[in-house]
Structures are given as C-alpha cells and as structure tokens.
N, C-alpha and C. Protein backbone atom coordinates (compact mmCIF):
# COMPACT_ATOMS: atom_id res chain seq x y z
N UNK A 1 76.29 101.20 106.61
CA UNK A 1 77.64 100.70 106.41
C UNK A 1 77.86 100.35 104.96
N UNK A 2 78.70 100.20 104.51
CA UNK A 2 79.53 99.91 103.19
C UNK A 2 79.68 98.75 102.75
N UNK A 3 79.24 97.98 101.77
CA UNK A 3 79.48 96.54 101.52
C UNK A 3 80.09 96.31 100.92
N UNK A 4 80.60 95.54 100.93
CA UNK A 4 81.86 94.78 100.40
C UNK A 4 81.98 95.22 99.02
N UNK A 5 81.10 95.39 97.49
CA UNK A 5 81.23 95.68 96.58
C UNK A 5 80.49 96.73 96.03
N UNK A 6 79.84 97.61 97.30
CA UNK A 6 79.11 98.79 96.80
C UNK A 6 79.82 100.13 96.97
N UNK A 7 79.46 100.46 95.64
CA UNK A 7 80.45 101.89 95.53
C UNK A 7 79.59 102.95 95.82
N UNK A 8 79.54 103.64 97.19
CA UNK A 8 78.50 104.49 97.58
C UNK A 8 78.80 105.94 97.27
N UNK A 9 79.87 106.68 96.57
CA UNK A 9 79.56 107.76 95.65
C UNK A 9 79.22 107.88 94.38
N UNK A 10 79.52 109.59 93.99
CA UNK A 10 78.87 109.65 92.49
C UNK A 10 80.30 108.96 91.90
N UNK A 11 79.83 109.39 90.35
CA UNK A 11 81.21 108.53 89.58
C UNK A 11 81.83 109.93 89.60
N UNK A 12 83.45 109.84 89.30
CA UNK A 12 84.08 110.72 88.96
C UNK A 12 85.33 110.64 89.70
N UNK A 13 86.29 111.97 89.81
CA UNK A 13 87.20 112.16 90.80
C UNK A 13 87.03 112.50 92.05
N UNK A 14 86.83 111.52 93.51
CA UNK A 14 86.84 111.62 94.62
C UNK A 14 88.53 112.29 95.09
N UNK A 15 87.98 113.18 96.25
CA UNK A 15 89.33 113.95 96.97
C UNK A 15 88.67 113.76 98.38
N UNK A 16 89.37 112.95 99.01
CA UNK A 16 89.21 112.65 100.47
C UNK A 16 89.70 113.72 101.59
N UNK A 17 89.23 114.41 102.30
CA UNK A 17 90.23 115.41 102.96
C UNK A 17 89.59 114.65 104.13
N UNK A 18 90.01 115.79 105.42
CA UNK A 18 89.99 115.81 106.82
C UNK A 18 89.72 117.13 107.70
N UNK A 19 89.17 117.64 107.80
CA UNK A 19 88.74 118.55 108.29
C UNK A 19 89.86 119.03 109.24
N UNK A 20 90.57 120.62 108.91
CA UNK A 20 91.32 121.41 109.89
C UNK A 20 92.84 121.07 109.88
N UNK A 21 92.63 119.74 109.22
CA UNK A 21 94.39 119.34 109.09
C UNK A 21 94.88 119.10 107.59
N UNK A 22 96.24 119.30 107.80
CA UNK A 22 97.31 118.96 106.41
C UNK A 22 95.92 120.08 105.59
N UNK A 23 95.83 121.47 105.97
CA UNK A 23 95.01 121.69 105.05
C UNK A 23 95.65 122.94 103.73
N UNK A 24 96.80 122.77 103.74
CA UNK A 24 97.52 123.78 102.86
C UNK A 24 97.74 122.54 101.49
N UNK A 25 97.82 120.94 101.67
CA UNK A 25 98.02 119.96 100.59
C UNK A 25 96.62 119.77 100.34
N UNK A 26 95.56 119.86 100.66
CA UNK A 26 94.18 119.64 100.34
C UNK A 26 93.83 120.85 99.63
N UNK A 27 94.28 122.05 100.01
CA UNK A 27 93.70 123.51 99.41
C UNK A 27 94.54 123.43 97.96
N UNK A 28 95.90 122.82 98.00
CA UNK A 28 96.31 122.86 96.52
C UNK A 28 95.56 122.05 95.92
N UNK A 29 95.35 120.54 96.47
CA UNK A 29 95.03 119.50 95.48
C UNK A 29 93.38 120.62 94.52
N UNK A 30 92.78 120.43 95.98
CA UNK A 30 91.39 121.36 95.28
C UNK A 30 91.64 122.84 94.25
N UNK A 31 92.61 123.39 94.74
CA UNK A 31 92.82 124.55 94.19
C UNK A 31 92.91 124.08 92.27
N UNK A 32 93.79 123.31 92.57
CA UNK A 32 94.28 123.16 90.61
C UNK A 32 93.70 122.33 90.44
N UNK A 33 92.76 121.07 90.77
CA UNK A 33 91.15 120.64 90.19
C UNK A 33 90.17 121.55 89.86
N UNK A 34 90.38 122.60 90.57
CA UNK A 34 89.16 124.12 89.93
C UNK A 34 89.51 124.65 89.18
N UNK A 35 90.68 125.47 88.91
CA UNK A 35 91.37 126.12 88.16
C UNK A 35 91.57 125.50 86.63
N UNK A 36 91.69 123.89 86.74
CA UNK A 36 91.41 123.31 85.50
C UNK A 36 90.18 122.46 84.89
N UNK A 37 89.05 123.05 85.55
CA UNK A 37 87.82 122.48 85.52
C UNK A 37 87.66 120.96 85.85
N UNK A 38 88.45 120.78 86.19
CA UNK A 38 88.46 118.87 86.49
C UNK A 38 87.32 118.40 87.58
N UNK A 39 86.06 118.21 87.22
CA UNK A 39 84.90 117.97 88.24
C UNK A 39 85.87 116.55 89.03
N UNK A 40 85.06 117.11 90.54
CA UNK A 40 85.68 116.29 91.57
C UNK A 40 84.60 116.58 92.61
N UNK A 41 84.66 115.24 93.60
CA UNK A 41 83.66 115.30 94.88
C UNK A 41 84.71 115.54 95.87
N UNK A 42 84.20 116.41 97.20
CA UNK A 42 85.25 116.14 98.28
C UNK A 42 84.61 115.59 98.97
N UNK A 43 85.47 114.48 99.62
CA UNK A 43 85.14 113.40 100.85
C UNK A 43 85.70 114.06 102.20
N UNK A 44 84.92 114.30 102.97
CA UNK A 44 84.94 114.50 104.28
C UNK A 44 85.09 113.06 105.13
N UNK A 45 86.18 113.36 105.34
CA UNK A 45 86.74 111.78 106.42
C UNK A 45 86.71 112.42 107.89
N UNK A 46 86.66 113.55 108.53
CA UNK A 46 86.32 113.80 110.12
C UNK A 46 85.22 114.03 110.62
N UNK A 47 84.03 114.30 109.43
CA UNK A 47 83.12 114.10 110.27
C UNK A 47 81.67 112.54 109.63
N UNK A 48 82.67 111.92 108.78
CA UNK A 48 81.79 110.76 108.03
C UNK A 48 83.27 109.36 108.33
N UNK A 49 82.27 108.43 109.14
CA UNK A 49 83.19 107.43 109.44
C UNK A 49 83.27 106.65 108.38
N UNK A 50 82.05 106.66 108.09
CA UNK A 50 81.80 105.07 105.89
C UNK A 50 82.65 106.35 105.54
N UNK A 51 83.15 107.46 105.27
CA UNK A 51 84.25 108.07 104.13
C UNK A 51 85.50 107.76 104.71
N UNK A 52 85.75 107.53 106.24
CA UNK A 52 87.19 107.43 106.67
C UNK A 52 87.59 106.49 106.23
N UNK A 53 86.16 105.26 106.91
CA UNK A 53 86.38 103.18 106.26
C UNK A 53 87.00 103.12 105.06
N UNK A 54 85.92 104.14 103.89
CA UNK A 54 86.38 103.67 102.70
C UNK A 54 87.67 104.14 102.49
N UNK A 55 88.20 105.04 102.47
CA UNK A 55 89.34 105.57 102.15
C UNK A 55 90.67 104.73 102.58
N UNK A 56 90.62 104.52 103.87
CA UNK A 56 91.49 103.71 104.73
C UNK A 56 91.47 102.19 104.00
N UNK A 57 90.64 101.96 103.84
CA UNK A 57 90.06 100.60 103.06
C UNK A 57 91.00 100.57 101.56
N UNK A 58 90.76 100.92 100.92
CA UNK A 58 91.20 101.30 99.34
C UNK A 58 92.35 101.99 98.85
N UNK A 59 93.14 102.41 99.94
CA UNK A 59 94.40 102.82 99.93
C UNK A 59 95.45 101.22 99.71
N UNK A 60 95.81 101.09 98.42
CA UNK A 60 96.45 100.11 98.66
C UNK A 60 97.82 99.85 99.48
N UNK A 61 97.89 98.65 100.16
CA UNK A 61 98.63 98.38 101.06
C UNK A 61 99.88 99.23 101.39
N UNK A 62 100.56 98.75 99.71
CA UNK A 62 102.24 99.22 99.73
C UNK A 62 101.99 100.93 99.59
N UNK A 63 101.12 101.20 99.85
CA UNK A 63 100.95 103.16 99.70
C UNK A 63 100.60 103.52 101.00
N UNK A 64 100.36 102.73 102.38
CA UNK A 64 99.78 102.92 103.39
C UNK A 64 101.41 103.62 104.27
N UNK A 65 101.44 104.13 105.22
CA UNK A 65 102.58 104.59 105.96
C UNK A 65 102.55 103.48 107.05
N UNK A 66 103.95 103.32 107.63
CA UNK A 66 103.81 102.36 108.86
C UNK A 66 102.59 102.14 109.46
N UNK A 67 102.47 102.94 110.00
CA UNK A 67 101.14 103.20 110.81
C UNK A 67 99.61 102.55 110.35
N UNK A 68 100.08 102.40 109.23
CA UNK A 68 98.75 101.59 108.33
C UNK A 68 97.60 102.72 108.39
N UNK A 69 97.54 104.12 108.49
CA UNK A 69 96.98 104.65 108.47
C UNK A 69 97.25 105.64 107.40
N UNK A 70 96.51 105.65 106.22
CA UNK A 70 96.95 107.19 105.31
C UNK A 70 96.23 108.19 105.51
N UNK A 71 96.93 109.12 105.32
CA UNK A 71 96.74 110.63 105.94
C UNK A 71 96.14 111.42 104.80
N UNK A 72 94.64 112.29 104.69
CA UNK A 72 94.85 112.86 103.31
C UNK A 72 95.51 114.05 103.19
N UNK A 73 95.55 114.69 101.91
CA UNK A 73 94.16 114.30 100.57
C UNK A 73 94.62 112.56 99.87
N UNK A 74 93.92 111.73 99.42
CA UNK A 74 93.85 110.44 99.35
C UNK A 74 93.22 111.02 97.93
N UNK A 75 93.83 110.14 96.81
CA UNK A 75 92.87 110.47 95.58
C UNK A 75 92.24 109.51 94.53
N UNK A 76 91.34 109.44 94.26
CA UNK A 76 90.83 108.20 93.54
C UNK A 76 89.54 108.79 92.32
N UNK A 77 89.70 108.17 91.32
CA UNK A 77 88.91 108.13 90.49
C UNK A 77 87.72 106.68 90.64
N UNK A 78 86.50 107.28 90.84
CA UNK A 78 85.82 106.20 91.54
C UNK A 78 87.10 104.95 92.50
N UNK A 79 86.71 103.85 92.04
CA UNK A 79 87.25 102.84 92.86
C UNK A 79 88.55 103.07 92.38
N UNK A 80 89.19 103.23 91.42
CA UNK A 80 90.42 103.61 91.42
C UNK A 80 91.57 104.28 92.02
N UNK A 81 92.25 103.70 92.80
CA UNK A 81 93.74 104.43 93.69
C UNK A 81 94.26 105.43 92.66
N UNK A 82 94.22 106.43 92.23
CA UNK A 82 95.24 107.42 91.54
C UNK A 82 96.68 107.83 92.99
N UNK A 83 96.49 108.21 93.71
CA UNK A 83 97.46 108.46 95.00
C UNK A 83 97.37 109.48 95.84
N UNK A 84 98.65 109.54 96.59
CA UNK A 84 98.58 110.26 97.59
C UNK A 84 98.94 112.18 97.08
N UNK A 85 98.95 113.19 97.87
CA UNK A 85 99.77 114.45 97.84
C UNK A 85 100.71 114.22 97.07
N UNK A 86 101.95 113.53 97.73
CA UNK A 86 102.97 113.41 96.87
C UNK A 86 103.07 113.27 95.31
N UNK A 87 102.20 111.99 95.31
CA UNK A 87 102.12 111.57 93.73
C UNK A 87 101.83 112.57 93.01
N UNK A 88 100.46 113.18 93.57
CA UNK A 88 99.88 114.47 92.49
C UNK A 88 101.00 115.43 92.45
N UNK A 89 101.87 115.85 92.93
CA UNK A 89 102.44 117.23 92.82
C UNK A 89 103.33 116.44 91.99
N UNK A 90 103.68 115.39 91.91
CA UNK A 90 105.24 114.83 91.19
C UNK A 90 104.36 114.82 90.00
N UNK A 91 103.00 114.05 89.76
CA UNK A 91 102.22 114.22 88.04
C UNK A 91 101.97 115.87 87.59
N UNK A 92 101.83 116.28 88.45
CA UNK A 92 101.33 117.65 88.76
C UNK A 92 102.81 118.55 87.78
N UNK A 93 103.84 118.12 88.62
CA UNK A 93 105.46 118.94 88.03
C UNK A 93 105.62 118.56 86.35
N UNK A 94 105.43 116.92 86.56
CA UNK A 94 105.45 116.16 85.79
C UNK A 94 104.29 116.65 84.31
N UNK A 95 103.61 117.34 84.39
CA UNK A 95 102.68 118.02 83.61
C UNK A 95 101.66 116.21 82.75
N UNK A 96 101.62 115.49 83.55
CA UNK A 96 101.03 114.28 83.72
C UNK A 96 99.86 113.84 84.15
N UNK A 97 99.31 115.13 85.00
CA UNK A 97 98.53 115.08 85.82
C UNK A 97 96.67 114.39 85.57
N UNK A 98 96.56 114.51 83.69
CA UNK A 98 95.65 113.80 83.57
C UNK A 98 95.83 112.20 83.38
N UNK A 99 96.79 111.38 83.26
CA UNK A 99 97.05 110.22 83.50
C UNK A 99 97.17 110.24 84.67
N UNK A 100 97.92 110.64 85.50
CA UNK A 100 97.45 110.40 87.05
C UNK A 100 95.47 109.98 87.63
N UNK A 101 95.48 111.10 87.03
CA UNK A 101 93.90 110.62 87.22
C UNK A 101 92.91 109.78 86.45
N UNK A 102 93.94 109.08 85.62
CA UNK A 102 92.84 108.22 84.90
C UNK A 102 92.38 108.89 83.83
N UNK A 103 92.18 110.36 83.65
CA UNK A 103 90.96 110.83 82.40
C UNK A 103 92.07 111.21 81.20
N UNK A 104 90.95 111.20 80.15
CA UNK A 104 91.32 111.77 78.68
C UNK A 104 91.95 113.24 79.07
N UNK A 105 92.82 114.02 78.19
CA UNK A 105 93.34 115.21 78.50
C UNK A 105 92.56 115.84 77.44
N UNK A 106 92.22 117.28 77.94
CA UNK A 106 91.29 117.71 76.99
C UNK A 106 91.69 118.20 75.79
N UNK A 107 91.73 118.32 75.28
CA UNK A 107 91.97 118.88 73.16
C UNK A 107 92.92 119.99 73.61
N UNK A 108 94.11 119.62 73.42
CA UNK A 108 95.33 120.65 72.96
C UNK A 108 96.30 120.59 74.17
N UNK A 109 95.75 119.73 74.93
CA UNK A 109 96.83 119.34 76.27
C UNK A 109 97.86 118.13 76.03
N UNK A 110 98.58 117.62 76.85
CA UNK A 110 99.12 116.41 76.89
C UNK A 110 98.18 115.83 78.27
C-alpha cells in the first residue's frame, strides 16, 4: 500500500490510463508525448489498485467530476496535478503544452 508521503514512481511525467476505455483520449495524450520526445511513464489504473488509489487520491478536489471519481488519462508530473484530457488539448491548441507540464521547453520552442 501507499503511504501517506511516499512517492512510489520514477520521477518524470506520469499518464494514468485504464485499460480498454476512453482509449482514443489516452492514444492522443501518448501519441504527441512520443512524437515530441517528452519521456513519460504510463500508469495502468485497471489492472493496479495503489495506481487507481493514487490517482483518485491526487486529483485535486475542484478537478474531480460529481461523482468524485476522475476518469483518465489523469496527468501529473511526479506529485504534481498538471490535468485532465481536456486541459492538455486546450495547452495542447494553446501551443503551451510545456508549461502545462511543468518542464523547460526545449531550445527554439515556446
């Protein structure tokens, strides 16, 4: 189990998916993290319950849907909330997308 202040992945950009579902917003998120070399881990939340906890866990509140349940792709730079689908495609349009995630943009980008 997961303790209260232990961060049990590597460091970097975590992408939380779900196995078989919402999988056309997970295949983009991953798709243009590859395409722009942006190293990232994927979190399997259907078949790892400590990845569902954490995720569900660290989604902050006011980003949760009624249901108090968020749905992925879920995105975070280590412990960091970056956001949901939505957010990324709006940083994503927004050509923002490395402040979304927290990192430096590489030499000749914004």
């Amino acid at each position: 189990l997961l303790l209260e202040n232990n961060f049990p992945f590597k460091e970097g950009i975590l992408v939380f998916l779900f196995s078989n579902q919402i999988k056309k917003k997970q295949q983009e998120v991953v798709g243009f993290l590859e395409a722009n070399k942006i190293d990232f881990q994927q979190m399997d939340i259907a078949g790892d319950e400590d990845n569902r906890k954490w995720m569900r866990e660290n989604v902050p509140g006011e980003k949760k849907p009624q249901n108090g349940i968020p749905l992925p792709p879920q995105i975070f730079n280590e412990e960091r909330y970056c956001g949901d689908f939505e957010s990324f495609f709006s940083a994503k349009e927004e050509n923002i997308i490395y402040s979304f995630l927290g990192l430096a943009p590489p030499p000749g980008t914004k």
